[in-house]
Protein backbone atom coordinates (compact mmCIF):
# COMPACT_ATOMS: atom_id res chain seq x y z
CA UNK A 1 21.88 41.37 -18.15
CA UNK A 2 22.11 40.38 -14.52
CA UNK A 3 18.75 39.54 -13.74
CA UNK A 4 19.07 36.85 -16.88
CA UNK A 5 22.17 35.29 -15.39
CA UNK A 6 19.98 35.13 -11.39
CA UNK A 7 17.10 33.64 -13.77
CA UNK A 8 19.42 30.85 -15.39
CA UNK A 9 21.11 29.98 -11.91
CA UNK A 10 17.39 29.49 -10.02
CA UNK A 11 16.26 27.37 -13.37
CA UNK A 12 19.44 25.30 -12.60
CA UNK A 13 18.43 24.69 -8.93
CA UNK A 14 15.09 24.06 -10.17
CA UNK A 15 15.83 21.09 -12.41
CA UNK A 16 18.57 19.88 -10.42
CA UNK A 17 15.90 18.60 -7.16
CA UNK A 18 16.50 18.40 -3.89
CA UNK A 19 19.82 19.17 -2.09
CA UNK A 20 21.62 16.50 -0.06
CA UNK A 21 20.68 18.50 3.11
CA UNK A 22 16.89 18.04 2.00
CA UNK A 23 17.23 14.17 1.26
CA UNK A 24 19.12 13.49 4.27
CA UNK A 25 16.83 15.71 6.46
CA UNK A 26 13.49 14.14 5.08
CA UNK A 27 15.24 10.63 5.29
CA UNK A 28 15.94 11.48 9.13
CA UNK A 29 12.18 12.70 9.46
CA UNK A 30 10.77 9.28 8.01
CA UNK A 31 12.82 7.29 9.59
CA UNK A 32 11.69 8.74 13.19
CA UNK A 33 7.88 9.26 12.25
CA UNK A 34 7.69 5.34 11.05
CA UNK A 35 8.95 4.95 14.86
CA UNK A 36 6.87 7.00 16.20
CA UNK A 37 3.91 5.30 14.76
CA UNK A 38 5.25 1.94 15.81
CA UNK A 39 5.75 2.87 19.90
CA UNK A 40 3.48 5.53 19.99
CA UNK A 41 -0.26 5.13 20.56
CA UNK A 42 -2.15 7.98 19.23
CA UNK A 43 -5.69 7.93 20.70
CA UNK A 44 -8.01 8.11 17.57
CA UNK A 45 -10.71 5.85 16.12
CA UNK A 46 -9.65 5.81 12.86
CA UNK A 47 -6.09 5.02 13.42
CA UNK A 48 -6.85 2.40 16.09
CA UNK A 49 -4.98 -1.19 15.45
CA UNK A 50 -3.71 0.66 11.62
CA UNK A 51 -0.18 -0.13 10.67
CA UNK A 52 0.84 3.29 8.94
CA UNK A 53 4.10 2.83 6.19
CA UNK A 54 5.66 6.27 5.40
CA UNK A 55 7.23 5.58 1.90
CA UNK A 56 8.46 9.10 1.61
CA UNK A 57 8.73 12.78 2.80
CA UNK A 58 10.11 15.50 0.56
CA UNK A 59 10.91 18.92 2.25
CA UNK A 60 10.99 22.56 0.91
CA UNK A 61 14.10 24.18 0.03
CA UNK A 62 13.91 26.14 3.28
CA UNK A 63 12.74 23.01 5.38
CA UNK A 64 9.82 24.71 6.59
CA UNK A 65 7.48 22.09 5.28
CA UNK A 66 7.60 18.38 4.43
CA UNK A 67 5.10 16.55 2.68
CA UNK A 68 4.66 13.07 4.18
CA UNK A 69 3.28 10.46 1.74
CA UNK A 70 1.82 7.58 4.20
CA UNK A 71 -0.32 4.62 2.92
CA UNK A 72 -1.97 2.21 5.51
CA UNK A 73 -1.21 -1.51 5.76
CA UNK A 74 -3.69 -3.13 3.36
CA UNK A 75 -4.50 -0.44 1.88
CA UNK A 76 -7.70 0.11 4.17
CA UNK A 77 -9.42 3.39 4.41
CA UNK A 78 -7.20 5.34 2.74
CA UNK A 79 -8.62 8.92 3.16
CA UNK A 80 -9.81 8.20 6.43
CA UNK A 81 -6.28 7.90 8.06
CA UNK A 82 -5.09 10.50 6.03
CA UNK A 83 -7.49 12.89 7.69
CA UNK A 84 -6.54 11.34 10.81
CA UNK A 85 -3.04 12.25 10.82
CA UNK A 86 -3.80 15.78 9.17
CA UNK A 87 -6.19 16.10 12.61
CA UNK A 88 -2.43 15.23 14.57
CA UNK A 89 -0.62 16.92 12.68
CA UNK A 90 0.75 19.28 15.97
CA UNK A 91 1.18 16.16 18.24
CA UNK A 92 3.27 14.11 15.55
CA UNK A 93 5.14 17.12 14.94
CA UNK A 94 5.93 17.94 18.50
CA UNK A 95 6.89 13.98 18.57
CA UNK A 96 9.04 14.74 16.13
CA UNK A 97 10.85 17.79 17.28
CA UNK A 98 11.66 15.64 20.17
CA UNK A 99 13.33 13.28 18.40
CA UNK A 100 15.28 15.58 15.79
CA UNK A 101 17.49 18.58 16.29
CA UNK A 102 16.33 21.20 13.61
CA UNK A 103 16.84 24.83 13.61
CA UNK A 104 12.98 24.52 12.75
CA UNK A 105 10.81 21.92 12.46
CA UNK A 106 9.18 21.79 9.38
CA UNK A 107 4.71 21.83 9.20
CA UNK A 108 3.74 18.22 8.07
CA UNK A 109 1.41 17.62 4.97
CA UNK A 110 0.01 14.35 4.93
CA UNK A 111 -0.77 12.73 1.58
CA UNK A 112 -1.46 9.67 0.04
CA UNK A 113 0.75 7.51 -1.29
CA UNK A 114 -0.22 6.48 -5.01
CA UNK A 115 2.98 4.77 -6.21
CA UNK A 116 1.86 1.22 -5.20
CA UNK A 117 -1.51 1.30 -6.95
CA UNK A 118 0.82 3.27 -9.90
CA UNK A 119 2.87 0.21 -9.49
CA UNK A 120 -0.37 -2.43 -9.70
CA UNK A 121 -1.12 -0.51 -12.71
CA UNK A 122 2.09 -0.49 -14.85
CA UNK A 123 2.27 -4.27 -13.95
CA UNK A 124 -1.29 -5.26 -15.27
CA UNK A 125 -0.55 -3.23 -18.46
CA UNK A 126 3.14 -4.60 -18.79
CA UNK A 127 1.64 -8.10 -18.48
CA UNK A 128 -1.09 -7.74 -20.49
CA UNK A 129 -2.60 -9.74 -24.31
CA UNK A 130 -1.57 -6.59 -25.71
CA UNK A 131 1.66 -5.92 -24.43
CA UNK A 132 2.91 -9.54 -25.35
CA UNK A 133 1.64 -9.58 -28.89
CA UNK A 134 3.47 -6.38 -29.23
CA UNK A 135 6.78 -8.04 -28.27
CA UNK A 136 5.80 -11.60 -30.19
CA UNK A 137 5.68 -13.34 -26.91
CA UNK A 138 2.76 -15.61 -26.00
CA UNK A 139 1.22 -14.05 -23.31
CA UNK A 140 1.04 -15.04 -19.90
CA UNK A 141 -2.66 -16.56 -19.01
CA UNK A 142 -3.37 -15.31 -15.85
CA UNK A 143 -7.31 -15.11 -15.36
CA UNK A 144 -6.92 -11.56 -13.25
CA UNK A 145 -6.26 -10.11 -16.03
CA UNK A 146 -9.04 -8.55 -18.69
CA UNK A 147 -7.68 -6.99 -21.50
């Protein structure tokens, strides 16, 4: 009977997402990386003249890693800066333990941002022939749009 009741608790935690601690931590972290990549010149090829937005970071429960979703101005070679900033990984991280008093500094997992092309998407669709008939509007005629 007490294992159900530790069970119920951790499914509780589980749907209830991250803690304060975690949001204000990760919003701390992205705030200091996006300056970092604004002062900071990090001597690489493929992140030479790029203008890097970090969107979001989300941290584990036990802060010891933070995935950092990054998506370059323009939307210009994409993977290729993500690789990039995987290769730093240990420099932007020592940046950033520099900058932030932690206990530990959490490893950083770069990943793409998808939300904005997410966004494109949902926008095309919600503006689409379809879409408009299905609501008895007259659509909106924008040639961009094939559906």
């Amino acid at each position: 009977m007490g294992s159900s009741k530790s069970s119920d608790n951790s499914d509780r935690r589980a749907k209830k997402g991250p803690s304060q601690r975690q949001l204000r931590v990760s919003e701390n972290l992205r705030h200091e990386l996006s300056q970092i990549f604004t002062r900071i010149d990090i001597r690489d090829e493929d992140l030479l003249d790029v203008i890097i937005t970090v969107s979001e970071i989300r941290t584990s429960p036990d802060m010891r890693q933070a995935t950092v979703f990054v998506m370059p101005l323009g939307g210009k070679n994409k993977e290729v800066v993500v690789e990039a900033l995987t290769r730093h990984r240990k420099f932007l991280r020592g940046e950033l333990s520099r900058r932030v008093t932690l206990k530990y500094m959490p490893e950083l997992h770069f990943r793409l941002d998808e939300t904005f092309d997410e966004s494109g998407r949902i926008s095309d669709v919600l503006n689409s022939k379809k879409v408009a008939q299905d609501l008895g509007e007259k659509p909106e005629t924008d040639p961009s749009i094939d559906n």
